[in-house]
N, C-alpha and C. Protein backbone atom coordinates (compact mmCIF):
# COMPACT_ATOMS: atom_id res chain seq x y z
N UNK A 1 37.76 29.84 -6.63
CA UNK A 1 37.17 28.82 -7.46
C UNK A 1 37.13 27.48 -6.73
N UNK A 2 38.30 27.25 -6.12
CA UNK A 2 38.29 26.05 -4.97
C UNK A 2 36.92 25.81 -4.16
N UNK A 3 36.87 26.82 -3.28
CA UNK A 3 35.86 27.35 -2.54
C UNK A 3 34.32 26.45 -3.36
N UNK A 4 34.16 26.93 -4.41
CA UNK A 4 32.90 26.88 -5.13
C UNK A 4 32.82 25.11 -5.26
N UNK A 5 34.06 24.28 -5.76
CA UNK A 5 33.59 23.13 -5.59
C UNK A 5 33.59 22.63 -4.53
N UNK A 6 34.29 22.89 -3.55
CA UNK A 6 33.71 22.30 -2.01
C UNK A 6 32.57 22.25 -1.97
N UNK A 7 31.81 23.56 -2.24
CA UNK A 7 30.49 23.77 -1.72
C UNK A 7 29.48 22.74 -2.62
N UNK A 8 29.98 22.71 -3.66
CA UNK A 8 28.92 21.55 -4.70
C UNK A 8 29.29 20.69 -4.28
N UNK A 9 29.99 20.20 -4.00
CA UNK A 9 30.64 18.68 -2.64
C UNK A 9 29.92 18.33 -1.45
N UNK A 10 29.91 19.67 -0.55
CA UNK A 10 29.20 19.82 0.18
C UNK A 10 27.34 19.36 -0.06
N UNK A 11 26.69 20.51 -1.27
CA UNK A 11 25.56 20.62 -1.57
C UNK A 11 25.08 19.22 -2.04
N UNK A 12 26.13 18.56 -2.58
CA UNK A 12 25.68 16.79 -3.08
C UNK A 12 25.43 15.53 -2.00
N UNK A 13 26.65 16.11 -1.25
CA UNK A 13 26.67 14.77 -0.21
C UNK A 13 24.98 15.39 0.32
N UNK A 14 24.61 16.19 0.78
CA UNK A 14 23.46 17.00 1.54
C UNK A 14 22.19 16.06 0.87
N UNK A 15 22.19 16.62 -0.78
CA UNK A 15 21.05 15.80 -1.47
C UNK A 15 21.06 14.36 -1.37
N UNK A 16 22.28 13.86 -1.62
CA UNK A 16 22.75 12.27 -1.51
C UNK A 16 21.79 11.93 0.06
N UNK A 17 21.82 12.59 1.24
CA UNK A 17 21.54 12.31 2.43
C UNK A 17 20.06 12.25 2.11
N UNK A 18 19.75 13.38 1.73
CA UNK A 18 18.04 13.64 1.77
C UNK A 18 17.50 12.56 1.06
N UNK A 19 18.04 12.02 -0.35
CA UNK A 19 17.63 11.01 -0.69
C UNK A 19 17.61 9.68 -0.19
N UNK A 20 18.45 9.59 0.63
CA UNK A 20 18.82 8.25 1.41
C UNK A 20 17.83 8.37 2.66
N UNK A 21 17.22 9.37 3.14
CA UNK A 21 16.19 9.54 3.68
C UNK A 21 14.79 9.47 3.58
N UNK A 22 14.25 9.45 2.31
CA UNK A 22 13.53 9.53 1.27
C UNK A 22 13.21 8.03 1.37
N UNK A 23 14.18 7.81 0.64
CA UNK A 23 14.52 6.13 -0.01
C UNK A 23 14.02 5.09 1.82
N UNK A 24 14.27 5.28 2.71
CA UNK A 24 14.33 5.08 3.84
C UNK A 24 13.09 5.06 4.34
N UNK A 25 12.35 5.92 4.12
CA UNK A 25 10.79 6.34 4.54
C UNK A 25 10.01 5.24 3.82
N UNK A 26 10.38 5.02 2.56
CA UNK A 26 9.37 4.27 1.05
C UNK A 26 9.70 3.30 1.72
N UNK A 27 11.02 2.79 2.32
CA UNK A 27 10.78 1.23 2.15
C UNK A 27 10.24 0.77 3.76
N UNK A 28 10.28 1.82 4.87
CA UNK A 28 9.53 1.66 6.17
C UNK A 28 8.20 1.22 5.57
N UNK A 29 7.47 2.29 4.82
CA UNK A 29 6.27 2.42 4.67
C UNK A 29 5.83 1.25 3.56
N UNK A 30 6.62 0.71 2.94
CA UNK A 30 6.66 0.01 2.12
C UNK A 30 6.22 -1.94 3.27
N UNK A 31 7.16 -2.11 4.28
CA UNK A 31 7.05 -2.87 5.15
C UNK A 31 6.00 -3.33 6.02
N UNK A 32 5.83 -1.43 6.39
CA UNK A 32 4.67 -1.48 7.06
C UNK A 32 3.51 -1.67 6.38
N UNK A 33 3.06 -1.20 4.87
CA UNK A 33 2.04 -1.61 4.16
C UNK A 33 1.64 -3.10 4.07
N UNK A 34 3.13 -3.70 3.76
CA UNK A 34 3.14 -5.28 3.46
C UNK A 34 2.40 -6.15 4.91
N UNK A 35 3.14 -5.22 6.08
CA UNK A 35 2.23 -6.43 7.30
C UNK A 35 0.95 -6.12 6.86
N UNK A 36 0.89 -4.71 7.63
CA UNK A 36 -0.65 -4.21 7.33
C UNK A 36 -1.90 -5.22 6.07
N UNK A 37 -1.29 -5.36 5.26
CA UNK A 37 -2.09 -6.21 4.30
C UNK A 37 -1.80 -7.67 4.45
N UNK A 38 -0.67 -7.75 5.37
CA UNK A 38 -1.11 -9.78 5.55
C UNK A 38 -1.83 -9.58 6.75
N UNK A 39 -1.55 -8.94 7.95
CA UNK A 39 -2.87 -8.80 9.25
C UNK A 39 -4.51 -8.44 8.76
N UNK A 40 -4.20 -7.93 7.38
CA UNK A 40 -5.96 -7.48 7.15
C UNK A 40 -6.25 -9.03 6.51
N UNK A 41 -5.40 -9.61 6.09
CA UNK A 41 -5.56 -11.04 5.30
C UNK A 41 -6.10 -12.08 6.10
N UNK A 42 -5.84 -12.16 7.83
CA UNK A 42 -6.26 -12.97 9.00
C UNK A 42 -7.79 -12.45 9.12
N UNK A 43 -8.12 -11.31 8.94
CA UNK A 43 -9.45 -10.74 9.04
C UNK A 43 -10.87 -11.16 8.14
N UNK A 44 -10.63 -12.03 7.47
CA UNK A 44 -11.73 -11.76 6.45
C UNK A 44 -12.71 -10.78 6.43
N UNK A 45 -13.58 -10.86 7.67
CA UNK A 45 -14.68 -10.05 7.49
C UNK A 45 -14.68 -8.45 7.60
N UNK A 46 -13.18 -7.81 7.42
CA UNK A 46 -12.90 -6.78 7.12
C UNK A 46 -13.14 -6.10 5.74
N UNK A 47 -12.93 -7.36 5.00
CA UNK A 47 -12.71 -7.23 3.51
C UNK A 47 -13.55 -8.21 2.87
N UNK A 48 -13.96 -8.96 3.10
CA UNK A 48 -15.26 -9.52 2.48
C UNK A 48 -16.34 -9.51 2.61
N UNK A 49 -17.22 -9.19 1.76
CA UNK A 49 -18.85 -8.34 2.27
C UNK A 49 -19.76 -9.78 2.46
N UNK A 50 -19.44 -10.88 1.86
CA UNK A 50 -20.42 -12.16 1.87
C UNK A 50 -20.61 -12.66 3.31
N UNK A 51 -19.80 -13.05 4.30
CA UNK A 51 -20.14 -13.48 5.09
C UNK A 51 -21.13 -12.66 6.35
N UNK A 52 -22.39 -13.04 7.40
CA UNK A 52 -23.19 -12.40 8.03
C UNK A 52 -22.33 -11.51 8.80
N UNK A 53 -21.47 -11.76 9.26
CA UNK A 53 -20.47 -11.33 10.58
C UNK A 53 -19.94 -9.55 9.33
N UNK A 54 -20.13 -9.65 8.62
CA UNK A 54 -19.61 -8.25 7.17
C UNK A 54 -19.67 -7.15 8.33
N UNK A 55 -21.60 -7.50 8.99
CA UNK A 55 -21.96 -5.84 9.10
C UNK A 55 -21.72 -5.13 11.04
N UNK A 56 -20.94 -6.70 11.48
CA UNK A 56 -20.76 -6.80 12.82
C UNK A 56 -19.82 -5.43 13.01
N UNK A 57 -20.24 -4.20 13.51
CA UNK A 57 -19.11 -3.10 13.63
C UNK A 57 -18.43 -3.45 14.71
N UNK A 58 -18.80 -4.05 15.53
CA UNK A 58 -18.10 -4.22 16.79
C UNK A 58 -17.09 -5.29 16.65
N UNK A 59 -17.40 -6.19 16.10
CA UNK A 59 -16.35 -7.25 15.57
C UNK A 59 -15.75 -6.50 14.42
N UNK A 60 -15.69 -5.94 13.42
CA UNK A 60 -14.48 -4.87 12.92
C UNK A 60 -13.66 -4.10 13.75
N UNK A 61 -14.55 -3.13 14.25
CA UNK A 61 -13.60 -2.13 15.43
C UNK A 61 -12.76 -3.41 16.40
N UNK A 62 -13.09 -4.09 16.95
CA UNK A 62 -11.79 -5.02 17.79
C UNK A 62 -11.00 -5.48 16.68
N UNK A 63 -11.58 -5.98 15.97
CA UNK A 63 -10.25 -6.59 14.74
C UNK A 63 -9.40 -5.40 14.24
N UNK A 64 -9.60 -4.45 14.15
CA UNK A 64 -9.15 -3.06 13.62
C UNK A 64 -7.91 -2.50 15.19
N UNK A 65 -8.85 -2.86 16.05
CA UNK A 65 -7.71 -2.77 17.31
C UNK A 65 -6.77 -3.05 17.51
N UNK A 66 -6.59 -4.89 17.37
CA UNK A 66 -6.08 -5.73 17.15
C UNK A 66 -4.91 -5.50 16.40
N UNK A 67 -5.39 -5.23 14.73
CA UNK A 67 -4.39 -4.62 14.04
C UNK A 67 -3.24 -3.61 14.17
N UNK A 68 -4.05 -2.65 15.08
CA UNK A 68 -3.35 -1.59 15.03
C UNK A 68 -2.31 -1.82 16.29
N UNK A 69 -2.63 -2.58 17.23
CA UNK A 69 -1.83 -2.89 18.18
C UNK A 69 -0.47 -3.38 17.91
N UNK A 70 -1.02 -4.07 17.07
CA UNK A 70 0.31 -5.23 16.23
C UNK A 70 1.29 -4.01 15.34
N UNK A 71 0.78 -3.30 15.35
CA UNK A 71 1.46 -2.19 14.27
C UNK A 71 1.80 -0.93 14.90
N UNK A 72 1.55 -0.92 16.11
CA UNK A 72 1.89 0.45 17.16
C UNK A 72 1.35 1.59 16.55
N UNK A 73 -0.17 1.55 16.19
CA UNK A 73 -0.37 2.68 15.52
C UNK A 73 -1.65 2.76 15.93
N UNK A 74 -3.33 4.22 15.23
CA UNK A 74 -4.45 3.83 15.88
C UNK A 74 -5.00 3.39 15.04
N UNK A 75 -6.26 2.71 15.06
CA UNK A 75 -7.32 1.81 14.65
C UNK A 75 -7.45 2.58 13.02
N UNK A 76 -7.88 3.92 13.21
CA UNK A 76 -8.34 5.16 12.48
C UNK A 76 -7.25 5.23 11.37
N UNK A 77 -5.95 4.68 11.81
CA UNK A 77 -4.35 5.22 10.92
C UNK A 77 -4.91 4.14 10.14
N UNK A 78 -4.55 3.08 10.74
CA UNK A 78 -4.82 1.41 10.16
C UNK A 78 -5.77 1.35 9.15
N UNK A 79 -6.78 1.91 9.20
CA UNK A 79 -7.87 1.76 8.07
C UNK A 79 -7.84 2.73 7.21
N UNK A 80 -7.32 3.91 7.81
CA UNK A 80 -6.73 4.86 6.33
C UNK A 80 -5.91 3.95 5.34
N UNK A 81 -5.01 3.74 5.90
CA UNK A 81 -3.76 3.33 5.49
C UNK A 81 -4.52 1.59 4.25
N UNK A 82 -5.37 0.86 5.43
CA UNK A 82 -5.89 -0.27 4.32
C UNK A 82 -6.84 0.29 2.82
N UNK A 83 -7.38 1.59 3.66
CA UNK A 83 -8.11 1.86 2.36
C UNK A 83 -7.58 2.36 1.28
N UNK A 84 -6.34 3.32 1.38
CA UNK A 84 -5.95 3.67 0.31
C UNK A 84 -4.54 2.58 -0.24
N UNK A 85 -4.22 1.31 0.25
CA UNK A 85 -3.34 0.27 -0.29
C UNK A 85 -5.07 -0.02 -1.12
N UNK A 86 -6.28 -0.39 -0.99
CA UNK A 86 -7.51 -1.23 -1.87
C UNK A 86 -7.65 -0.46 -2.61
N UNK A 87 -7.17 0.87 -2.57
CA UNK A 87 -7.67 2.09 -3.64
C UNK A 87 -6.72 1.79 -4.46
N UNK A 88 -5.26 1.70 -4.09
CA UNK A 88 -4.26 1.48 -5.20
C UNK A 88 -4.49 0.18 -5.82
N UNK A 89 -4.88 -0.64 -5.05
CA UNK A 89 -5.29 -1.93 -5.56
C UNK A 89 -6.15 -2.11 -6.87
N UNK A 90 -7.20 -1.54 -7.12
CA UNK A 90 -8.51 -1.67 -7.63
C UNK A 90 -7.22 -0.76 -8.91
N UNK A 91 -6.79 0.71 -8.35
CA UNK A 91 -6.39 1.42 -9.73
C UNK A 91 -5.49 0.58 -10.32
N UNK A 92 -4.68 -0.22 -9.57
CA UNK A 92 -3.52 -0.94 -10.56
C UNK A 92 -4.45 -1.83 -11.23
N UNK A 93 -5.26 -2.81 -11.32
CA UNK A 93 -5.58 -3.48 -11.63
C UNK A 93 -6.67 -3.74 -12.90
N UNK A 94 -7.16 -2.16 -12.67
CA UNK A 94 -7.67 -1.29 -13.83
C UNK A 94 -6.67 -0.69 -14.84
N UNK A 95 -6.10 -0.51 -14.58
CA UNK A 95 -4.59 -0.32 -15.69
C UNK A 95 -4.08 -1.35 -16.22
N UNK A 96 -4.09 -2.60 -15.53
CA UNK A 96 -3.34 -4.14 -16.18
C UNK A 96 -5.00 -4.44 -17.44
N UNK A 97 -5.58 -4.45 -16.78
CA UNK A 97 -6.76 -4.67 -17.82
C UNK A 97 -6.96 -3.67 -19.16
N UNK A 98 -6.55 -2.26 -18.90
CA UNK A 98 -6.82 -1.25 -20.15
C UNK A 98 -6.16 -1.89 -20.71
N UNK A 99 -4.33 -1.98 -20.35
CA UNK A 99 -3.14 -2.37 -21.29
C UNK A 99 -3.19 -3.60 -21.76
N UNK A 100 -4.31 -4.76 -21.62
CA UNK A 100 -4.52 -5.81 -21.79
C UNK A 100 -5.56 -5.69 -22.72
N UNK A 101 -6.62 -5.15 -22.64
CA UNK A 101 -7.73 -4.87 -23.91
C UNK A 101 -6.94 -3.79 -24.75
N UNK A 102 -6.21 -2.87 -24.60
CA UNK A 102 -6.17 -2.30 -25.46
C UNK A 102 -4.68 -2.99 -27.07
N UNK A 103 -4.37 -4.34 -26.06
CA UNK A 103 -3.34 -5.01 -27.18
C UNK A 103 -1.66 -4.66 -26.87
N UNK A 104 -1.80 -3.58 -26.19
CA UNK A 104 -0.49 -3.20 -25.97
C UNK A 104 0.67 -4.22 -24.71
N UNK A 105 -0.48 -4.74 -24.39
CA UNK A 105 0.25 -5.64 -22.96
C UNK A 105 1.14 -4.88 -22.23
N UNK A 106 1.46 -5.62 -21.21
CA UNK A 106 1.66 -4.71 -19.66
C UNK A 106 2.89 -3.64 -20.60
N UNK A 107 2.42 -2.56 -19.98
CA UNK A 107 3.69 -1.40 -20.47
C UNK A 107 5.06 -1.39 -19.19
N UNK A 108 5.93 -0.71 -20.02
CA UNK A 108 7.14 -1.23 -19.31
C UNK A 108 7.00 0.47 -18.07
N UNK A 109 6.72 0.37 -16.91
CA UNK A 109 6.07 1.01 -16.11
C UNK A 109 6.36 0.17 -14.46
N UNK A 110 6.66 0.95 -13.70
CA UNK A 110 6.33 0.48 -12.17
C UNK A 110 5.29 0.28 -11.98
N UNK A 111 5.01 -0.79 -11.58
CA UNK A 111 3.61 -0.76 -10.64
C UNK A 111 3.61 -1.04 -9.30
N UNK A 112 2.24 -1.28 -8.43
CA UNK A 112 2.31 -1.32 -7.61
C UNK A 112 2.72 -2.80 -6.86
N UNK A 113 3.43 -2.25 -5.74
CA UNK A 113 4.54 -3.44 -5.07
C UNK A 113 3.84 -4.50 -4.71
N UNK A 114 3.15 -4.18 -3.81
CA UNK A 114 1.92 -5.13 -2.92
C UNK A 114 0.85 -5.77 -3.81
N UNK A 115 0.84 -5.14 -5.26
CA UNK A 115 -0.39 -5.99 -5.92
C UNK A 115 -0.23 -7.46 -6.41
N UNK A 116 0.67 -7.93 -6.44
CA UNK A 116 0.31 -9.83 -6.54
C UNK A 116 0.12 -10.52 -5.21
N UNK A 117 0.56 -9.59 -4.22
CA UNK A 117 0.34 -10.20 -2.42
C UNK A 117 -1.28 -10.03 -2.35
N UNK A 118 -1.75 -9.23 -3.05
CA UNK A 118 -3.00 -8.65 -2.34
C UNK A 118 -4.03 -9.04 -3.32
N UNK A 119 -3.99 -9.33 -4.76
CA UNK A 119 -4.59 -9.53 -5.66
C UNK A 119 -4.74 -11.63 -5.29
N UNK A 120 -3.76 -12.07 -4.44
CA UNK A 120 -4.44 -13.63 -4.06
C UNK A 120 -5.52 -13.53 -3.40
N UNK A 121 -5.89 -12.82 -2.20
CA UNK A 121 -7.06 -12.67 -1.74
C UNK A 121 -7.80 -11.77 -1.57
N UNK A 122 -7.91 -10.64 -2.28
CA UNK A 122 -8.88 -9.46 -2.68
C UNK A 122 -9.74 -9.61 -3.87
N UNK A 123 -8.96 -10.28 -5.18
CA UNK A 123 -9.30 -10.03 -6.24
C UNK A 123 -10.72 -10.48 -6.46
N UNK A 124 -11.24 -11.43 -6.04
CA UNK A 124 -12.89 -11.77 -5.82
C UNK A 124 -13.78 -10.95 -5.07
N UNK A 125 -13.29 -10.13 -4.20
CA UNK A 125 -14.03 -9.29 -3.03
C UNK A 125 -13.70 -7.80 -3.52
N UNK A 126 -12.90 -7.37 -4.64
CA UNK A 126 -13.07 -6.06 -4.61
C UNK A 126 -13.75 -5.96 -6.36
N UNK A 127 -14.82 -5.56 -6.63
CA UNK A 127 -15.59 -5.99 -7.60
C UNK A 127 -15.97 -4.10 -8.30
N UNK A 128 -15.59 -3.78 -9.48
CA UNK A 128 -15.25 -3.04 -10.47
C UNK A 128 -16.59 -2.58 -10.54
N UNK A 129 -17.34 -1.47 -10.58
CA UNK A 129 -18.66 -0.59 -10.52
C UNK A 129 -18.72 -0.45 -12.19
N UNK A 130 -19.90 -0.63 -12.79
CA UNK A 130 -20.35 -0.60 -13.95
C UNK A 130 -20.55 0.74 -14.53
């Protein structure tokens, strides 16, 4: 019987680890999201369609270089990675608005980390499809 709680001793500290590993990854990636979205913030014409320079690919791809340099990663990771932080962006922000028309006000819910960093200078440039 001894035996048996060692092993749940054993089997906990194990999960305890995996989670602390876990937990470890979120907040790397968590860091790395946060530069990632103040370096796309130096960029404008990454993320804002108004100015002429929008459709310059060649001036994106170096700025995208740029980025990724700063972040030890490739150009290709970097813009995955920005597009789906604007994807979470746009969905959180569509959720603050349901829970806002629908009367209920913000529900008691996580949201997303990066959205008041990113909602100062996105929120005019990422524009809601009818």
């Amino acid at each position: 019987m001894e035996d048996d709680h060692i092993y749940g001793n054993k089997f906990s500290l194990c999960q305890d680890e995996i989670v602390l590993e876990i937990m470890n990854v979120n907040n790397e990636n968590s860091v790395g999201d946060s530069l990632l979205t103040d370096l796309v913030r130096g960029y404008p014409y990454v993320y804002n369609k108004s100015p002429p320079n929008f459709k310059d690919s060649l001036m994106k791809e170096n700025s995208w270089e740029e980025i990724a340099k700063i972040l030890l990663d490739t150009a290709t990771e970097c813009q995955n990675r920005w597009i789906r932080l604007r994807e979470r962006f746009s969905k959180e922000r569509r959720e603050i608005e349901a829970e806002l028309k629908n009367g209920s006000g913000v529900a008691n819910r996580q949201g997303f980390i990066l959205y008041e960093s990113m909602k100062k200078f996105l929120n005019s440039h990422v524009q809601r499809r009818k």
